[in-house]
Structure formats: structure tokens, C-alpha cells
PDB file of N, CA and C in Angstrom:
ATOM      1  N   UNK A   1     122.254  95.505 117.330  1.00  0.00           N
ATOM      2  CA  UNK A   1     121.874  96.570 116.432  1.00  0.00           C
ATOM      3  C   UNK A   1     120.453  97.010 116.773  1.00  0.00           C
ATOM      4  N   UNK A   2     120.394  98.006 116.848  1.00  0.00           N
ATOM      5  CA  UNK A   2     118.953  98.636 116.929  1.00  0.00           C
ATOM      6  C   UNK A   2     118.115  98.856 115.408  1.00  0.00           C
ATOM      7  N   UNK A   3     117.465  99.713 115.020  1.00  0.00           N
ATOM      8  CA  UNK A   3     116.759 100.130 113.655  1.00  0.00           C
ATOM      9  C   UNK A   3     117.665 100.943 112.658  1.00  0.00           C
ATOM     10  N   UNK A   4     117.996  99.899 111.726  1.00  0.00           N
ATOM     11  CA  UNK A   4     119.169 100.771 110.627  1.00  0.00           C
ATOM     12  C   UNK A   4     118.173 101.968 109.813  1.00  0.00           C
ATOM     13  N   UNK A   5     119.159 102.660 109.224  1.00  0.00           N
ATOM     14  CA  UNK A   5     118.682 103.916 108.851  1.00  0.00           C
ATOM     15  C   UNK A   5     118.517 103.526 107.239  1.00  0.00           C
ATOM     16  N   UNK A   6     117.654 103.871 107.066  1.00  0.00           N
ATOM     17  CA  UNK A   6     116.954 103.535 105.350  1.00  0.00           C
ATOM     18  C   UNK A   6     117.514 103.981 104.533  1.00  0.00           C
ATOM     19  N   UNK A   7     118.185 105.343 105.441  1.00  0.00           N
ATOM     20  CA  UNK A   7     118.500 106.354 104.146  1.00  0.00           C
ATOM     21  C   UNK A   7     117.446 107.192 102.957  1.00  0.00           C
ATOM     22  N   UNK A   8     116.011 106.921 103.469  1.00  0.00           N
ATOM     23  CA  UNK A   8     114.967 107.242 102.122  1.00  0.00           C
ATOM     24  C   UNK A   8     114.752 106.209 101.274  1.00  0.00           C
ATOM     25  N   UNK A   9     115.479 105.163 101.470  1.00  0.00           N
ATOM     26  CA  UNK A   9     115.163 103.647 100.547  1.00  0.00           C
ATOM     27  C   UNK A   9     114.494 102.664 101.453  1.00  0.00           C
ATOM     28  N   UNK A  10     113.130 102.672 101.171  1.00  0.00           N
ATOM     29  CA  UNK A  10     112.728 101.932 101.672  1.00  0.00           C
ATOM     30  C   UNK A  10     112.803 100.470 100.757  1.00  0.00           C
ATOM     31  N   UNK A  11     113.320 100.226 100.089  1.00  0.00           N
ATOM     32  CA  UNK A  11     113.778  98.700  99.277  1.00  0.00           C
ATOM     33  C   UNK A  11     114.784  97.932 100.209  1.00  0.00           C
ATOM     34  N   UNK A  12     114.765  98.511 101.000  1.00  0.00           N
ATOM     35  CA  UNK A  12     116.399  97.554 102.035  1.00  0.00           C
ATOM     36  C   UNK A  12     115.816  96.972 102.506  1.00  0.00           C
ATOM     37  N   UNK A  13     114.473  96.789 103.001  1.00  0.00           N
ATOM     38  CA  UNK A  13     113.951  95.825 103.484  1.00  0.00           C
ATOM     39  C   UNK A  13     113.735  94.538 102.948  1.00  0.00           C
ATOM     40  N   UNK A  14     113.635  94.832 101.894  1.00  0.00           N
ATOM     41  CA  UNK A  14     113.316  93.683 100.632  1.00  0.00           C
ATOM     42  C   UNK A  14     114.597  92.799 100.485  1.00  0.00           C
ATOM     43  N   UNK A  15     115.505  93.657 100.750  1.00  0.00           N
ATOM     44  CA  UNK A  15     116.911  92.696 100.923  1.00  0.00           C
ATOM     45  C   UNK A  15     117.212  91.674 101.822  1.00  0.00           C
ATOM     46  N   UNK A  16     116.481  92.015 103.163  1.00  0.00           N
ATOM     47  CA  UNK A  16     116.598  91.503 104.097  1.00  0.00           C
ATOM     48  C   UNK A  16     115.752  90.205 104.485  1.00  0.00           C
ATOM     49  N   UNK A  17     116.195  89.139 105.043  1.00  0.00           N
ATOM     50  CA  UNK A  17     115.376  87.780 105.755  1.00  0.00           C
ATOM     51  C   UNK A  17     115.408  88.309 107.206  1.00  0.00           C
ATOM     52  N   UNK A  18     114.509  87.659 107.782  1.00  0.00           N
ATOM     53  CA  UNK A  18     113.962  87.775 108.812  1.00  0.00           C
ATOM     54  C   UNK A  18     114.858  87.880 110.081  1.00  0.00           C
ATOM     55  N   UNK A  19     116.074  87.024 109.469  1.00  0.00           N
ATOM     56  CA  UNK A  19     117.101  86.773 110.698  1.00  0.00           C
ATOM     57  C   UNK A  19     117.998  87.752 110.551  1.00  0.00           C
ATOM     58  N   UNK A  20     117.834  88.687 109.486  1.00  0.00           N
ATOM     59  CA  UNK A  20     118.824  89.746 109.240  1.00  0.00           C
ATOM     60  C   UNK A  20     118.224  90.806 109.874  1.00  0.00           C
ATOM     61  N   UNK A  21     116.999  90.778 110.290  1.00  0.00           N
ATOM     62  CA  UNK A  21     116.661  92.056 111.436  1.00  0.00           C
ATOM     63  C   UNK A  21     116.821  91.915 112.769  1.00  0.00           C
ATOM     64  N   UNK A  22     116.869  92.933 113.594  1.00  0.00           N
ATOM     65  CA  UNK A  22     117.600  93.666 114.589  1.00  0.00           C
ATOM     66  C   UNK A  22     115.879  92.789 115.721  1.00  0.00           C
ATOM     67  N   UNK A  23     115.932  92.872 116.451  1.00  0.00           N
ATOM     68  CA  UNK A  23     115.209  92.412 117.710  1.00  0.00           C
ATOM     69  C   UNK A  23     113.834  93.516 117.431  1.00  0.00           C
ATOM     70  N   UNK A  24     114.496  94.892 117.765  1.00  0.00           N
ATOM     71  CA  UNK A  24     113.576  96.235 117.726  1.00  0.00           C
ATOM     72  C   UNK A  24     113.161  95.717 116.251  1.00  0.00           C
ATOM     73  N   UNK A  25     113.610  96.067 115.023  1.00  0.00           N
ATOM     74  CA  UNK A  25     112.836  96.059 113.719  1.00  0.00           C
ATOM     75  C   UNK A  25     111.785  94.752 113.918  1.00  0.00           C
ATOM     76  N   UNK A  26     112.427  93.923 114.544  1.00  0.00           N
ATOM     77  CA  UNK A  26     111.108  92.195 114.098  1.00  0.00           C
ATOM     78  C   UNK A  26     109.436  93.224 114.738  1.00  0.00           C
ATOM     79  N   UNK A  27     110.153  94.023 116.127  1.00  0.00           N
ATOM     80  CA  UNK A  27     109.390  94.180 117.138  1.00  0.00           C
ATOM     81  C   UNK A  27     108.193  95.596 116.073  1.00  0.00           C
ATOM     82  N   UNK A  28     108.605  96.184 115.667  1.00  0.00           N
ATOM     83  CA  UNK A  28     108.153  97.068 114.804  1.00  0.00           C
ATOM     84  C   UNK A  28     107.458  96.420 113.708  1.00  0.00           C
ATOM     85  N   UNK A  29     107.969  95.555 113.133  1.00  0.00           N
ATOM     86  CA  UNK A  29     107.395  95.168 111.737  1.00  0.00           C
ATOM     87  C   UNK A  29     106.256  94.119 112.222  1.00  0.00           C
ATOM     88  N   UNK A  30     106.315  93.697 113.292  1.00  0.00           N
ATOM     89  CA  UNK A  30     105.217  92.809 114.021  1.00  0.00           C
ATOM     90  C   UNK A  30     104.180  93.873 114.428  1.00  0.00           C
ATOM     91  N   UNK A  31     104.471  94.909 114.890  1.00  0.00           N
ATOM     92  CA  UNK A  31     103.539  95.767 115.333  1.00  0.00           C
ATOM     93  C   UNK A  31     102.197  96.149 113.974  1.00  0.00           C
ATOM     94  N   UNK A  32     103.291  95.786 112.508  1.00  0.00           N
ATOM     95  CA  UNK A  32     102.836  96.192 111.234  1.00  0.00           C
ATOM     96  C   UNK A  32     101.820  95.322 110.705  1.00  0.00           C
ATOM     97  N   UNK A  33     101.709  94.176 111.386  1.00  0.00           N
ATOM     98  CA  UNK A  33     101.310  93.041 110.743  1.00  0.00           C
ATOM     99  C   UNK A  33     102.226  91.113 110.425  1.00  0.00           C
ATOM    100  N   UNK A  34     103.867  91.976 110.232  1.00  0.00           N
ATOM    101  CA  UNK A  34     104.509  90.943 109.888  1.00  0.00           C
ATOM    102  C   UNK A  34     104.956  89.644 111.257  1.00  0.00           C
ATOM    103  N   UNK A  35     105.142  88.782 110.406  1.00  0.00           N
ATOM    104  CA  UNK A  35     105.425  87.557 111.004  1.00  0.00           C
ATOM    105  C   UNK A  35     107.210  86.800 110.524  1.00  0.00           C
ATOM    106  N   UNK A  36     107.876  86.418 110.995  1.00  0.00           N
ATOM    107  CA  UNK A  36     109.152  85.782 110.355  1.00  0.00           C
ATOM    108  C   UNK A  36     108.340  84.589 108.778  1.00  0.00           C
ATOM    109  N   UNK A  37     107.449  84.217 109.258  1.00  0.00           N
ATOM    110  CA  UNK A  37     106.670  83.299 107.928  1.00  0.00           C
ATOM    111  C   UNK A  37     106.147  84.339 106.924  1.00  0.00           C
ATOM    112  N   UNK A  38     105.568  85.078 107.401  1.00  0.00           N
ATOM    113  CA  UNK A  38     105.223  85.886 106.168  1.00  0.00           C
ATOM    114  C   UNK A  38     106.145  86.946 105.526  1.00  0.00           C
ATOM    115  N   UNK A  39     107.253  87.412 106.153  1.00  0.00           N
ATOM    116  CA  UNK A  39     108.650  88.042 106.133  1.00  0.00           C
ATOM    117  C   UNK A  39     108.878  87.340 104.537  1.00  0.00           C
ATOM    118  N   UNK A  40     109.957  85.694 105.357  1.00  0.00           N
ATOM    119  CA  UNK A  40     110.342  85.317 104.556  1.00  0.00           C
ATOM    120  C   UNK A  40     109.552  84.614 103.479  1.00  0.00           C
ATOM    121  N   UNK A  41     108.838  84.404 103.518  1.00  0.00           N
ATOM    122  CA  UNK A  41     107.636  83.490 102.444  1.00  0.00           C
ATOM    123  C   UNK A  41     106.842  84.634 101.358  1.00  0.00           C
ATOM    124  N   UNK A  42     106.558  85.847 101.872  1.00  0.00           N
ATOM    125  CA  UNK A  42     106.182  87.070 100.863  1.00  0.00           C
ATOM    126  C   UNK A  42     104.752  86.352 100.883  1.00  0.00           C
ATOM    127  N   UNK A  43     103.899  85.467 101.410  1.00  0.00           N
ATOM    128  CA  UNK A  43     102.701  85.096 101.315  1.00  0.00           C
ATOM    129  C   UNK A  43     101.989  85.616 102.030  1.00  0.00           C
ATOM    130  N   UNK A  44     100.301  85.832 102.082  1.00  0.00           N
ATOM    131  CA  UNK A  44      99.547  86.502 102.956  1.00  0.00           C
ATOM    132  C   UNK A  44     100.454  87.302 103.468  1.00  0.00           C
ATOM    133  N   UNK A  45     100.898  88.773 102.760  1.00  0.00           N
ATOM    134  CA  UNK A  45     101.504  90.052 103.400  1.00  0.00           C
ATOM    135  C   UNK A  45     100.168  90.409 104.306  1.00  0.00           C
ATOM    136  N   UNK A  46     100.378  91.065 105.510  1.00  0.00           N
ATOM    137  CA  UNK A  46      99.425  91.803 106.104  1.00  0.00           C
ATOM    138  C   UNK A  46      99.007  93.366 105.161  1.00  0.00           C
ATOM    139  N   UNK A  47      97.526  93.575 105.619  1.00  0.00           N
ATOM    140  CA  UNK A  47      96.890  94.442 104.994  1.00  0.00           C
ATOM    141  C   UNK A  47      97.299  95.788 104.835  1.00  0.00           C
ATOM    142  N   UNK A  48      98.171  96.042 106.107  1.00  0.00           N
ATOM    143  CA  UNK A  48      98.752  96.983 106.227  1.00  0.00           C
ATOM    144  C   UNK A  48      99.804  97.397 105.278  1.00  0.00           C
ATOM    145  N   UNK A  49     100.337  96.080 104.189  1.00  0.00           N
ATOM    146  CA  UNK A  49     101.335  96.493 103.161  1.00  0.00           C
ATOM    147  C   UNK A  49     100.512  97.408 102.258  1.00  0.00           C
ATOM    148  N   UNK A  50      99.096  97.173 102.204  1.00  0.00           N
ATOM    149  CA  UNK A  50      98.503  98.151 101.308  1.00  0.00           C
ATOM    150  C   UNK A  50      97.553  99.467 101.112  1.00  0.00           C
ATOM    151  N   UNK A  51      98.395  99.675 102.571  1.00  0.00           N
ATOM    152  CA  UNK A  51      97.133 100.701 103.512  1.00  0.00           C
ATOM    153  C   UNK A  51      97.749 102.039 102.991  1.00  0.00           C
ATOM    154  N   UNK A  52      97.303 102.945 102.901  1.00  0.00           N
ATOM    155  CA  UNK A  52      97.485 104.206 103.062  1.00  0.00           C
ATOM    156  C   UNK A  52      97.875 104.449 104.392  1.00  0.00           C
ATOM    157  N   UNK A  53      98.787 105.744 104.477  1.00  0.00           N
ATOM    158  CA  UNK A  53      99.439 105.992 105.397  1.00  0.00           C
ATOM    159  C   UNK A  53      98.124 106.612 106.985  1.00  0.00           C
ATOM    160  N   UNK A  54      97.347 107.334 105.911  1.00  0.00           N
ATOM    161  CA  UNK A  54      96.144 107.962 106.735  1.00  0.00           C
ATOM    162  C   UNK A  54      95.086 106.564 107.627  1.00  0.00           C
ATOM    163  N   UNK A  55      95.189 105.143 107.485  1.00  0.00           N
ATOM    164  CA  UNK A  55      94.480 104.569 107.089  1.00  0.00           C
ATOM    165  C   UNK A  55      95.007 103.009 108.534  1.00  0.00           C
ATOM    166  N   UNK A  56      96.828 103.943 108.873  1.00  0.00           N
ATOM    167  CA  UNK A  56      97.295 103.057 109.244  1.00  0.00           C
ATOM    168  C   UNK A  56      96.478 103.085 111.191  1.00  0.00           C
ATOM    169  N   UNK A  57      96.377 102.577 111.717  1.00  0.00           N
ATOM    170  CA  UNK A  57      96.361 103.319 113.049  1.00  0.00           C
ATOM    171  C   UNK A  57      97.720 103.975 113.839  1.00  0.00           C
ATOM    172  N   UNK A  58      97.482 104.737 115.113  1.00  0.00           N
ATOM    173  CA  UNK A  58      98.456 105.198 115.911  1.00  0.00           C
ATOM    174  C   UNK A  58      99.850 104.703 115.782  1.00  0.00           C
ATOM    175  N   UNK A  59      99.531 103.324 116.800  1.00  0.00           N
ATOM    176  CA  UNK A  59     100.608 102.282 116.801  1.00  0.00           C
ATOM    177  C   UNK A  59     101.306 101.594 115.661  1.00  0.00           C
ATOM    178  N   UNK A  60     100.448 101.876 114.543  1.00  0.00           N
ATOM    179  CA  UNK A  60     101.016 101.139 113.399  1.00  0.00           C
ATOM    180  C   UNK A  60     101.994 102.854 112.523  1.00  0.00           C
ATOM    181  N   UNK A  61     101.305 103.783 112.699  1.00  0.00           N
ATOM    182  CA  UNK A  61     102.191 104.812 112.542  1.00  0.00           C
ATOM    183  C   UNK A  61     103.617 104.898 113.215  1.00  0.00           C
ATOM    184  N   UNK A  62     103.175 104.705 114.185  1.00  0.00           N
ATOM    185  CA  UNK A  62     104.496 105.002 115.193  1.00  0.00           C
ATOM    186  C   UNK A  62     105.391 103.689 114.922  1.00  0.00           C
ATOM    187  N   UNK A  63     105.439 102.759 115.124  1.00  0.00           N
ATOM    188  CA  UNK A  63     106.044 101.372 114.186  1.00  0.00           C
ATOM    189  C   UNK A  63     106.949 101.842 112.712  1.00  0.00           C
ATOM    190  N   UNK A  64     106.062 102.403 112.190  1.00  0.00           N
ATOM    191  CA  UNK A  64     106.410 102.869 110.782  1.00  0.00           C
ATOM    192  C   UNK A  64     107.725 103.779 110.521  1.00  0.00           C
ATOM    193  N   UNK A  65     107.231 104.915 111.363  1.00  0.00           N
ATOM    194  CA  UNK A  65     108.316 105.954 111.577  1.00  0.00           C
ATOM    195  C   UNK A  65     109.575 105.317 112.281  1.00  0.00           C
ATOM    196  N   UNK A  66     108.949 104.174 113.406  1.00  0.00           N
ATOM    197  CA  UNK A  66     110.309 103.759 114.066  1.00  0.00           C
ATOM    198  C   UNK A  66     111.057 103.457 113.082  1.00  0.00           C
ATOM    199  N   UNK A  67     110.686 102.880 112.124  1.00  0.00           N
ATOM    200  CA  UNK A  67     111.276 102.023 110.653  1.00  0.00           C
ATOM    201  C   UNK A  67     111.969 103.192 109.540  1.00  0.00           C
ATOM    202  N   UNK A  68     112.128 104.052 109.947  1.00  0.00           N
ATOM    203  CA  UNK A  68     112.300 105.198 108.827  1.00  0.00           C
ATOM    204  C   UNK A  68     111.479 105.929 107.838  1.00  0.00           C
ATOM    205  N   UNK A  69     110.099 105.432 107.629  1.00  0.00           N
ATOM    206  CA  UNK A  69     109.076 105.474 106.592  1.00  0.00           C
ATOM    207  C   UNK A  69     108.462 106.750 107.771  1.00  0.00           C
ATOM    208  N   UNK A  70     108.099 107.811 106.535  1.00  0.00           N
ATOM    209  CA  UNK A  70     107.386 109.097 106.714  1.00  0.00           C
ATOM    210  C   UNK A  70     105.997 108.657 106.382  1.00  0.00           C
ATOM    211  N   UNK A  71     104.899 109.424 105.998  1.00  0.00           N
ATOM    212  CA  UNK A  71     103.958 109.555 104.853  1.00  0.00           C
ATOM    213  C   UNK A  71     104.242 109.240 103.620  1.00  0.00           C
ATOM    214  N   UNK A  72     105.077 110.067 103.111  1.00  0.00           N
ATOM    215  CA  UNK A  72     105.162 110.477 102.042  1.00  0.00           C
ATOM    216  C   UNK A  72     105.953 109.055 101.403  1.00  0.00           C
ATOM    217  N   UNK A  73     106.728 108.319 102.162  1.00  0.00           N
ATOM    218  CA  UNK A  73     107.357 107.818 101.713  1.00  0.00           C
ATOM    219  C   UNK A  73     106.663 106.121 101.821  1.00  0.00           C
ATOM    220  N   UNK A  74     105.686 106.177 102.961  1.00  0.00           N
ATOM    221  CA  UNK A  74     104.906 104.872 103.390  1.00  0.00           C
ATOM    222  C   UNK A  74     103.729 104.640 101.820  1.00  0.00           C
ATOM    223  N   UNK A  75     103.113 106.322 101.714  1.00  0.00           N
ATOM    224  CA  UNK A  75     101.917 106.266 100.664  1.00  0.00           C
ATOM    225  C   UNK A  75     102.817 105.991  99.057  1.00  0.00           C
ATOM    226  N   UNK A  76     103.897 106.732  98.822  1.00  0.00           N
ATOM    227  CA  UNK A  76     104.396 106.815  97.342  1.00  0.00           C
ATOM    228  C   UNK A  76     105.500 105.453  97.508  1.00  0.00           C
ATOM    229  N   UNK A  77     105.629 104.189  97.954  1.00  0.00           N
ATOM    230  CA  UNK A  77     106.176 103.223  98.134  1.00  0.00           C
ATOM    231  C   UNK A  77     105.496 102.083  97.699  1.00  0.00           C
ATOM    232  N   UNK A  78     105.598 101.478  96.570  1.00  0.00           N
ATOM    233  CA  UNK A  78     104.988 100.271  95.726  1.00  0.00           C
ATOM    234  C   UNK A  78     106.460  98.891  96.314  1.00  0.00           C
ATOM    235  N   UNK A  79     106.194  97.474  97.052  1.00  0.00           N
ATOM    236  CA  UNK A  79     106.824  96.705  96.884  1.00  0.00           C
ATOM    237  C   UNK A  79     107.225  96.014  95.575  1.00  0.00           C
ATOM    238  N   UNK A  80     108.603  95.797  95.751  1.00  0.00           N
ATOM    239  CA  UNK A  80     108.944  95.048  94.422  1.00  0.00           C
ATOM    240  C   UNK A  80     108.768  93.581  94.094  1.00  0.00           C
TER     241      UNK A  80
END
């Protein structure tokens, strides 16, 4: 599987453990900050969970979008 489609919900992630992502997504969400320990453990999230979209760099943009997340949807997105 490559990067599933969000659909505009970015909560599917929240569904997911670490082993339930695709090779590309680990590779993306690592680019974000994440780790399989901090994935599944929800401890020390990287900073980037609380960054503004403007705020993210290049690579961490482009990561993002690989992931389905716009702006609009990275900045107006509170984890549950």
C-alpha cells in the first residue's frame, strides 16, 4: 500500500498503530518528527504536532501534503 487517502479526515490517523502504516506513510510521518515509539506511545509528540502550517519547513510541508493534509486542514486540526 502506498499513502491512503484521508478523505478530509484527518482523525484516521489516530486510528492507526504504527504497524498499520504503509512503508511511504512511516517514511512521511518520520520526515514530521514521528517515531514508531512516539506513534504508538502518544508521548513526547514532536513539535511539529503543534506547529502552524506556515511554521512547518519545506520538507515537512511536502511530507504533510504527501499525507493528505492541506493548510487549511494541517492549521484548523486539533488531535484527539
Amino acid at each position: 500500500m502506498s499513502v491512503r487517502n484521508m478523505n478530509g479526515d484527518p482523525s484516521i490517523w489516530e486510528t492507526l498503530g504504527w504497524a498499520d502504516l504503509s512503508s511511504q506513510e512511516k517514511e512521511m510521518w518520520t520526515a514530521l518528527g514521528w517515531s514508531q515509539q512516539v506513534w504508538d506511545t502518544q508521548e513526547n509528540v514532536p513539535a511539529t504536532a503543534a506547529m502552524e502550517w506556515k511554521n512547518l519547513n519545506d520538507s515537512q510541508q511536502s511530507a504533510a501534503e504527501a499525507l493528505g493534509f492541506t493548510k487549511e486542514l494541517w492549521d484548523g486540526y486539533e488531535d484527539q
